[in-house]
C-alpha atoms as a PDB file:
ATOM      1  CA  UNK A   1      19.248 -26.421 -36.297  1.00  0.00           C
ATOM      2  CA  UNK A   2      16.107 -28.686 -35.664  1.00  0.00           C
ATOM      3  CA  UNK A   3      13.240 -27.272 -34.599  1.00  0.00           C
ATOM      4  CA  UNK A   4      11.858 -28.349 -30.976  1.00  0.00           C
ATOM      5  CA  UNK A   5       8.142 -29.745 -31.349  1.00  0.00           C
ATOM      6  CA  UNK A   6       5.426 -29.005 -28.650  1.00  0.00           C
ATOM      7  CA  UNK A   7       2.849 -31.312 -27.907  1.00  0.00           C
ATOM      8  CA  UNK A   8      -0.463 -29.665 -28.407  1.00  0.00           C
ATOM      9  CA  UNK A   9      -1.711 -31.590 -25.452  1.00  0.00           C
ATOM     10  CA  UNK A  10       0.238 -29.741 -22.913  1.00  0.00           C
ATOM     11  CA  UNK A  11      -0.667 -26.598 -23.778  1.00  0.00           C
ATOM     12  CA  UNK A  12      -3.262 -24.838 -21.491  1.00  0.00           C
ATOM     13  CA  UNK A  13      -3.671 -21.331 -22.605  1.00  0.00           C
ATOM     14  CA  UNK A  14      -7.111 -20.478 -21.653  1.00  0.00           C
ATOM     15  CA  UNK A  15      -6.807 -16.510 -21.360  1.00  0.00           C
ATOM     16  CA  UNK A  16      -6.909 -15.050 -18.135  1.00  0.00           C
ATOM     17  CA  UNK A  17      -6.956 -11.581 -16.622  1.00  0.00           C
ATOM     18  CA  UNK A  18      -3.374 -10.463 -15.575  1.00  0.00           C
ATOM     19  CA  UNK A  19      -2.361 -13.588 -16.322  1.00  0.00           C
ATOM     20  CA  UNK A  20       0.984 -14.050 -18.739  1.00  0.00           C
ATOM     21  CA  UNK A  21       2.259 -17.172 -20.894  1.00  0.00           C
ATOM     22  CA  UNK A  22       4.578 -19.158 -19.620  1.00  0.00           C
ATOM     23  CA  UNK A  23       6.226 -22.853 -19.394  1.00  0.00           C
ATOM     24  CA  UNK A  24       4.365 -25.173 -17.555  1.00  0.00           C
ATOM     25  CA  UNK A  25       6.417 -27.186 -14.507  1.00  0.00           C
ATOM     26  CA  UNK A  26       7.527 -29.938 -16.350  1.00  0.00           C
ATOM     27  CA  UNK A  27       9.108 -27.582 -19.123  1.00  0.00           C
ATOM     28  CA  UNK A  28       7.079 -29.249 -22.100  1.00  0.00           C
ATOM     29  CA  UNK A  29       4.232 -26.630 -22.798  1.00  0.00           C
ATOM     30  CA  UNK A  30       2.629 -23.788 -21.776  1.00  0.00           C
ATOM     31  CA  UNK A  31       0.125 -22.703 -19.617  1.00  0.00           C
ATOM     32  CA  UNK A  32      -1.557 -18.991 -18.419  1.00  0.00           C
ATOM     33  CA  UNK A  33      -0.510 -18.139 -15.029  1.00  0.00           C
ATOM     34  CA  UNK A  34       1.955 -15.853 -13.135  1.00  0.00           C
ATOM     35  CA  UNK A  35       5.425 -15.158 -14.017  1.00  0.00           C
ATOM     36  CA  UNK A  36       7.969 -14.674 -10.963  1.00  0.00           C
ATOM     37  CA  UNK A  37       8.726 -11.089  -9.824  1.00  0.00           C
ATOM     38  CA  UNK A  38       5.536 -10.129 -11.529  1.00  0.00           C
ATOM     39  CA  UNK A  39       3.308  -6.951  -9.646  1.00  0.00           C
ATOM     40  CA  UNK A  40      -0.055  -8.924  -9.953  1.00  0.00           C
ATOM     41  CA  UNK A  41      -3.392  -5.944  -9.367  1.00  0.00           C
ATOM     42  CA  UNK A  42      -5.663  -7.834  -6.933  1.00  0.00           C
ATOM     43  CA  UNK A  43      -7.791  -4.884  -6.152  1.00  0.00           C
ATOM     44  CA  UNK A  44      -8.957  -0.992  -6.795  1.00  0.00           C
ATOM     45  CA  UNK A  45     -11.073   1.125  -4.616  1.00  0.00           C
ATOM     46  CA  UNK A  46     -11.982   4.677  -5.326  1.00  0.00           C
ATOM     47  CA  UNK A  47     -13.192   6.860  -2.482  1.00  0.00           C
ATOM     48  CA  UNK A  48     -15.848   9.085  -3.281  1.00  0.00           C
ATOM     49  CA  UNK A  49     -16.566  11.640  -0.211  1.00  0.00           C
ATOM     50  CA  UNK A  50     -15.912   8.211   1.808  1.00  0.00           C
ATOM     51  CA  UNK A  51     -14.512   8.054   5.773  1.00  0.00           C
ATOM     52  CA  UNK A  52     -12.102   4.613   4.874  1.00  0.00           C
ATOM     53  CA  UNK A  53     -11.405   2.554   2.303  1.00  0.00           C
ATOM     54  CA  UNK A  54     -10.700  -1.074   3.885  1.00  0.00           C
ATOM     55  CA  UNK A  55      -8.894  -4.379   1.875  1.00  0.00           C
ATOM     56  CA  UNK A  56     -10.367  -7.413   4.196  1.00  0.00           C
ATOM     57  CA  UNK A  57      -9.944  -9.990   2.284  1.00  0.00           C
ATOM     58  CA  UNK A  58      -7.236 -10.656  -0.401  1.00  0.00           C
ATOM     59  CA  UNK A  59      -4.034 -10.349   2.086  1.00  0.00           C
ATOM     60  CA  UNK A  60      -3.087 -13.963   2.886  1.00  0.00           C
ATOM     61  CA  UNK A  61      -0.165 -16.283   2.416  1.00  0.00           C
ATOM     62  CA  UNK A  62      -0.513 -16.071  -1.644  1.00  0.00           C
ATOM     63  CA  UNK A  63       2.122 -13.230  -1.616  1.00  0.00           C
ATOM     64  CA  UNK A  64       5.024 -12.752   0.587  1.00  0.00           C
ATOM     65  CA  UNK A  65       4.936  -8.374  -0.108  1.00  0.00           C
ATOM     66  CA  UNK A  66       1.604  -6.072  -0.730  1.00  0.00           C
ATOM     67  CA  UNK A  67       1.838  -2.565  -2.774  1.00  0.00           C
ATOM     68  CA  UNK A  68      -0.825   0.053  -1.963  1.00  0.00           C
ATOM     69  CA  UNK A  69      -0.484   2.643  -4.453  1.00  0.00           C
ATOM     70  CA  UNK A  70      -2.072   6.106  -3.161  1.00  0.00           C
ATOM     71  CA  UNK A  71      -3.372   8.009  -5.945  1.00  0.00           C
ATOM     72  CA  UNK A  72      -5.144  11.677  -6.202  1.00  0.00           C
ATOM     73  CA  UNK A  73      -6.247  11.406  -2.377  1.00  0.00           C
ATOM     74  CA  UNK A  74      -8.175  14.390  -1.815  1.00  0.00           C
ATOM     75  CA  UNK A  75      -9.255  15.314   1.636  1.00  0.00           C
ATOM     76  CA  UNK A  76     -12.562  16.971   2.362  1.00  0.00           C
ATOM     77  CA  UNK A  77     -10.859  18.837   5.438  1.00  0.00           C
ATOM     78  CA  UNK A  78      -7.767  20.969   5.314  1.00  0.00           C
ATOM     79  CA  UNK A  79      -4.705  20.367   6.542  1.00  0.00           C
ATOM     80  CA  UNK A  80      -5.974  16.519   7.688  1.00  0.00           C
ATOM     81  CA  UNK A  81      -3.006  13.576   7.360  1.00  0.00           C
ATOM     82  CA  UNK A  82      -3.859  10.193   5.628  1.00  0.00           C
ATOM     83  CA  UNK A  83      -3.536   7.288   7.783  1.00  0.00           C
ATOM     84  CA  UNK A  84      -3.826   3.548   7.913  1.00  0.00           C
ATOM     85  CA  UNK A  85      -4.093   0.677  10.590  1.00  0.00           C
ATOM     86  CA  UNK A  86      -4.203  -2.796  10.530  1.00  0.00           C
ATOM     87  CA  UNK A  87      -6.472  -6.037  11.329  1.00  0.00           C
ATOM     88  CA  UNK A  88      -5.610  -9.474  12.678  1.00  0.00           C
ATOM     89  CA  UNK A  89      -8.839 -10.675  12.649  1.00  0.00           C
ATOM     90  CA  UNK A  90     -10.346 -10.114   9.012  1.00  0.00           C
ATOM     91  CA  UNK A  91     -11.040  -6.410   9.460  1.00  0.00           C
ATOM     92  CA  UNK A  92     -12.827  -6.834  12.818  1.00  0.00           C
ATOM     93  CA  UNK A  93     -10.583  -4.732  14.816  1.00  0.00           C
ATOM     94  CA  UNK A  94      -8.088  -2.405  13.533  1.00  0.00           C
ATOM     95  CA  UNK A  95      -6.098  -2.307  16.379  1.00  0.00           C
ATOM     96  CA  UNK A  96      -2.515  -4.216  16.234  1.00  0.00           C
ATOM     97  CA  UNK A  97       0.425  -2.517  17.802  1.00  0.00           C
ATOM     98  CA  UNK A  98       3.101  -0.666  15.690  1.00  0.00           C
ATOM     99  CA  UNK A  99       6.063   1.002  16.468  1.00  0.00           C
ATOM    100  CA  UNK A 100       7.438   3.391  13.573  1.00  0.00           C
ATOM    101  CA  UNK A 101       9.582   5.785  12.055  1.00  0.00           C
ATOM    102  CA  UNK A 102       8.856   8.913  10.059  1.00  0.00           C
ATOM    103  CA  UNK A 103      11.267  11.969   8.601  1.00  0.00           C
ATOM    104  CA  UNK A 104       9.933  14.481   5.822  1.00  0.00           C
ATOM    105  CA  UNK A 105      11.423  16.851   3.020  1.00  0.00           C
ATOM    106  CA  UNK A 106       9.621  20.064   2.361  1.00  0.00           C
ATOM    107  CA  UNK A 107      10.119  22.367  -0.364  1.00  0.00           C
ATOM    108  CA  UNK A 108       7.958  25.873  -0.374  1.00  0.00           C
ATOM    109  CA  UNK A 109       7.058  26.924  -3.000  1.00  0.00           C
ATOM    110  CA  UNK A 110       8.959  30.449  -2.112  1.00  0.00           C
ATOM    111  CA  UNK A 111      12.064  28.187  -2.221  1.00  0.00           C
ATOM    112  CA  UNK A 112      12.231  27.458   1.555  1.00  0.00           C
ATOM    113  CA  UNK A 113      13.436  23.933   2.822  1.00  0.00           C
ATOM    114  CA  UNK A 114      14.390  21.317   5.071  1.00  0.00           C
ATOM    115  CA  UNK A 115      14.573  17.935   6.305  1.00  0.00           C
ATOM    116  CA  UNK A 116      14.326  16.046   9.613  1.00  0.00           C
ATOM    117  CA  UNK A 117      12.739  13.707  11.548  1.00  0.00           C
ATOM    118  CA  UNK A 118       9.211  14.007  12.528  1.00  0.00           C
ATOM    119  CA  UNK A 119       8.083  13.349  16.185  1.00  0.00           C
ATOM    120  CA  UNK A 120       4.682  13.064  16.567  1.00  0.00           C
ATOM    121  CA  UNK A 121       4.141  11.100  13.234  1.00  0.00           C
ATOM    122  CA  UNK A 122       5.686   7.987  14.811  1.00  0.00           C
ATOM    123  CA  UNK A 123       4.455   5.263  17.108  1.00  0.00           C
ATOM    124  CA  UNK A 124       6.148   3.337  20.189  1.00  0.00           C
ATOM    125  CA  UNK A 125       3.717   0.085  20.804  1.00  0.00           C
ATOM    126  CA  UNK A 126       0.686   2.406  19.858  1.00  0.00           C
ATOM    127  CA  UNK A 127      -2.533   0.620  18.819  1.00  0.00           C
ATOM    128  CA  UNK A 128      -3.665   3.805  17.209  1.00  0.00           C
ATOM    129  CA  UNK A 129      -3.724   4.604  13.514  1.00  0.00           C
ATOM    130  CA  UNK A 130      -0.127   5.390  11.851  1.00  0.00           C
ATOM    131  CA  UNK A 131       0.262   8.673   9.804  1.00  0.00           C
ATOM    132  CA  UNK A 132       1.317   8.247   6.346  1.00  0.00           C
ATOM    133  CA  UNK A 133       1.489  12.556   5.873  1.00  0.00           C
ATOM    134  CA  UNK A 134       2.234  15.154   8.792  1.00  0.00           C
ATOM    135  CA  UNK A 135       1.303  18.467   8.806  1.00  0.00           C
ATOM    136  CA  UNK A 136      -1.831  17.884   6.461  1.00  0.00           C
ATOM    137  CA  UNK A 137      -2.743  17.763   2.598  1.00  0.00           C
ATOM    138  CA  UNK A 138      -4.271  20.993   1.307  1.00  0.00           C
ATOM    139  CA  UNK A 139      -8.070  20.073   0.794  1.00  0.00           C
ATOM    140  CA  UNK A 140      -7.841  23.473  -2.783  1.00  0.00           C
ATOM    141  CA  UNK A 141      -9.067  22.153  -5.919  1.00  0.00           C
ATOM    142  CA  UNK A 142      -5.637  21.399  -7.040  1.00  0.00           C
ATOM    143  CA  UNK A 143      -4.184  19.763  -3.980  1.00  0.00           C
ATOM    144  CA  UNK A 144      -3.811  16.188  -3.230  1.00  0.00           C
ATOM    145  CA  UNK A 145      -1.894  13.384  -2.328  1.00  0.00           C
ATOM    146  CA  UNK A 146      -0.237   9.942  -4.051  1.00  0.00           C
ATOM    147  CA  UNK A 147       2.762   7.182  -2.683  1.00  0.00           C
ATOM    148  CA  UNK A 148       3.342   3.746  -2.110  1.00  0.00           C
ATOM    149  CA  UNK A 149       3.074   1.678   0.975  1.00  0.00           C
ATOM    150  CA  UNK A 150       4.789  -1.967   1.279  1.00  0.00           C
ATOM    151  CA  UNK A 151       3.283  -4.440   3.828  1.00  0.00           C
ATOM    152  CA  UNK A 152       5.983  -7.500   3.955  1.00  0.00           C
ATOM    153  CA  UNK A 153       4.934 -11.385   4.345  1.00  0.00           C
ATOM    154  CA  UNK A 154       1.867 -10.629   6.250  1.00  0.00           C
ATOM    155  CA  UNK A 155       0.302 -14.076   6.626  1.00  0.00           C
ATOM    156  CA  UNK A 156       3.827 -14.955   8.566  1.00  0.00           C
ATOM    157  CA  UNK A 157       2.925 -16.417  11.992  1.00  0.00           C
ATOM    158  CA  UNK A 158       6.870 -16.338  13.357  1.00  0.00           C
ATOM    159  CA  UNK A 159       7.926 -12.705  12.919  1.00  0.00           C
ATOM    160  CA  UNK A 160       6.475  -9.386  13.036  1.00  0.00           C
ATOM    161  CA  UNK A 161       4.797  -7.177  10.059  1.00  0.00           C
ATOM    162  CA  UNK A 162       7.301  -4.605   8.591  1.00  0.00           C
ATOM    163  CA  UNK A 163       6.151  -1.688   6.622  1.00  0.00           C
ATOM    164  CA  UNK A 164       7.754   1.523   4.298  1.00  0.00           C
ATOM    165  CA  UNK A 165       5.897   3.639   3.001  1.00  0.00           C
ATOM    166  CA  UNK A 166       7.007   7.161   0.638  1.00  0.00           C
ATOM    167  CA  UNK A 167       4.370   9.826  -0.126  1.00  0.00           C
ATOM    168  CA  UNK A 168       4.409  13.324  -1.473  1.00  0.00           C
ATOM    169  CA  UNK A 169       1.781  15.922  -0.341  1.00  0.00           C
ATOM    170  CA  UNK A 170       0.626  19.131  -1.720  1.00  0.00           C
ATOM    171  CA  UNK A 171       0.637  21.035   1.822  1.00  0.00           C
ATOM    172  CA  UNK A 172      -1.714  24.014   2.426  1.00  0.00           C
ATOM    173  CA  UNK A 173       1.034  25.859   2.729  1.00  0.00           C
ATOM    174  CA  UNK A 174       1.711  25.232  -0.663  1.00  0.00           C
ATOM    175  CA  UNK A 175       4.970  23.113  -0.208  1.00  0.00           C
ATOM    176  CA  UNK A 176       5.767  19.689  -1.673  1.00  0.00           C
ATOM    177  CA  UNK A 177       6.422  17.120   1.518  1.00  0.00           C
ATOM    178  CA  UNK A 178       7.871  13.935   0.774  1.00  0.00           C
ATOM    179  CA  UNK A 179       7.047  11.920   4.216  1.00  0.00           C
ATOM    180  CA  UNK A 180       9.079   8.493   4.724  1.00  0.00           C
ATOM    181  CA  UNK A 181       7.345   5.872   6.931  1.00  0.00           C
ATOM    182  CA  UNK A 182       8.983   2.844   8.623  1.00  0.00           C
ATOM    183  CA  UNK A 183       7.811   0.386  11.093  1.00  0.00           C
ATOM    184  CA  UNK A 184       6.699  -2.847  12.324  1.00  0.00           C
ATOM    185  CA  UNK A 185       3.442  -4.439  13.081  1.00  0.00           C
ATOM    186  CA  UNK A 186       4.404  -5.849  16.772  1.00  0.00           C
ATOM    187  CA  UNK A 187       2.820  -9.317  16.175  1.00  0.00           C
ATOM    188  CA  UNK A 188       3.348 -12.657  15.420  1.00  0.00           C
ATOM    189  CA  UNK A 189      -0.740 -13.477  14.311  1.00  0.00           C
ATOM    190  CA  UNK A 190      -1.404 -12.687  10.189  1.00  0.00           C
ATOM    191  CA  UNK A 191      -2.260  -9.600   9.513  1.00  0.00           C
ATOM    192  CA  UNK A 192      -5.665 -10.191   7.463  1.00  0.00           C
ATOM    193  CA  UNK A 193      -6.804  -6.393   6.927  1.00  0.00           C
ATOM    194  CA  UNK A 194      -5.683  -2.533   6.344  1.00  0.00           C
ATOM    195  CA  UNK A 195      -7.815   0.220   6.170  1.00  0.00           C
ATOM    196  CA  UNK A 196      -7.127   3.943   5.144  1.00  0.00           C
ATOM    197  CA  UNK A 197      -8.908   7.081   6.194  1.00  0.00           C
ATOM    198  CA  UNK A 198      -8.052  10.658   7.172  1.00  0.00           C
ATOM    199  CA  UNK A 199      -7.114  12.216  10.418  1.00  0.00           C
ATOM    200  CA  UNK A 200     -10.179  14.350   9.961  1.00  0.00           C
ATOM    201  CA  UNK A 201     -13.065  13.803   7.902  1.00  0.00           C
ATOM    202  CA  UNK A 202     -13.725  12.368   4.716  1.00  0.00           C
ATOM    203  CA  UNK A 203     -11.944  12.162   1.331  1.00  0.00           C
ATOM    204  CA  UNK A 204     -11.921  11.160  -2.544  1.00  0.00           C
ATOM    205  CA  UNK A 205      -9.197   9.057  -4.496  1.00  0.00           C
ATOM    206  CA  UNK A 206      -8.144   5.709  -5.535  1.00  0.00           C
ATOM    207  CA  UNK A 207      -6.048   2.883  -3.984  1.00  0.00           C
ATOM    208  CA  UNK A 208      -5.172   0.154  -5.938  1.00  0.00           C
ATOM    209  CA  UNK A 209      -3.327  -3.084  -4.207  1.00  0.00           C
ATOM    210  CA  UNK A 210      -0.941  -5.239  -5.584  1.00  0.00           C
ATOM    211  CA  UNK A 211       0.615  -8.414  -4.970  1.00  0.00           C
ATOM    212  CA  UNK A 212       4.241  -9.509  -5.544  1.00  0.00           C
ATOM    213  CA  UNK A 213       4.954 -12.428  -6.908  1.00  0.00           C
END
């Protein structure tokens, strides 16, 4: 079987962060750049006895889905819930109206459990901040919080902004609660901005966000 030759001229492979090799559009070298389906890290914060971490700048029209991943959040205050809202106008204002959904697991540790629907940790057309937890993360040495929260097509001008989120807190009353969040940013403008922060006070950890391409 011959061998296929590539001209050396069409290949652009200049490295570049999180960048992979791939064919180039015409199919006749390669260049660096992103491969389809690939989770491309646009950004890392880490919280250090901070009120909010905010992204406002980065979410635009590049991506059509944003990953937040939630890792060793540790609130100064017991029993407070992690939260987020979100901006239309570059982080200006986080203020745009959601309506949500939210049910939780729970496991005690003394092998108690249940599962149902949380009222309280939901919105209907509230400007307010959306709870991510309910019923608070244990602020012990040893307690925390980590989970994932999808923001779909956000730069779309036509429809409105869903969200889904799935976290797992270490509860004070030392209990693992997995807390499912749902909902919809109720408007058609691009959402430009999120920011994070706890019901009360302040808190330590790391969010990294992530586009999909």
């Amino acid at each position: 079987m011959a061998l296929s030759k590539v001209d050396f001229n069409n290949i652009n492979v200049t490295p570049a962060a999180s960048k992979a090799l791939k064919f180039n559009s015409s199919a006749n070298g390669f260049e660096t750049g992103d491969l389809g389906g690939s989770m491309v890290l646009l950004s890392t914060q880490t919280a250090s006895s901070s009120a909010n971490l905010s992204f406002a700048s980065g979410i635009d029209s590049t991506y059509k889905e944003y990953v937040f991943k939630f890792i060793d959040i540790h609130p100064q205050t017991n029993e407070a819930d992690f939260t987020f809202n979100l901006s239309a106008d570059g982080g200006s204002n986080y203020n745009v109206t959601k309506t949500s959904t939210m049910f939780r697991a729970f496991h005690e540790e003394g092998d108690s459990a249940n599962l149902y629907y949380t009222t309280g940790g939901d919105l209907a057309q509230g400007t307010g901040v959306q709870n991510l937890t309910h019923a608070g993360i244990g602020n012990g040495n040893d307690e925390n919080f980590a989970g994932t929260l999808h923001l779909f097509n956000p730069s779309s001008t036509t429809f409105v902004k869903h969200f889904i989120a799935n976290c797992n807190a270490y509860q004070a009353d030392s209990a693992s609660y997995n807390t499912y969040v749902a909902g919809y940013g109720n408007t058609t403008s691009a959402i430009t901005g999120i920011i994070f922060s706890m019901s009360s006070g302040n808190f330590n950890g790391t969010i990294k966000m992530y586009g999909i391409s």
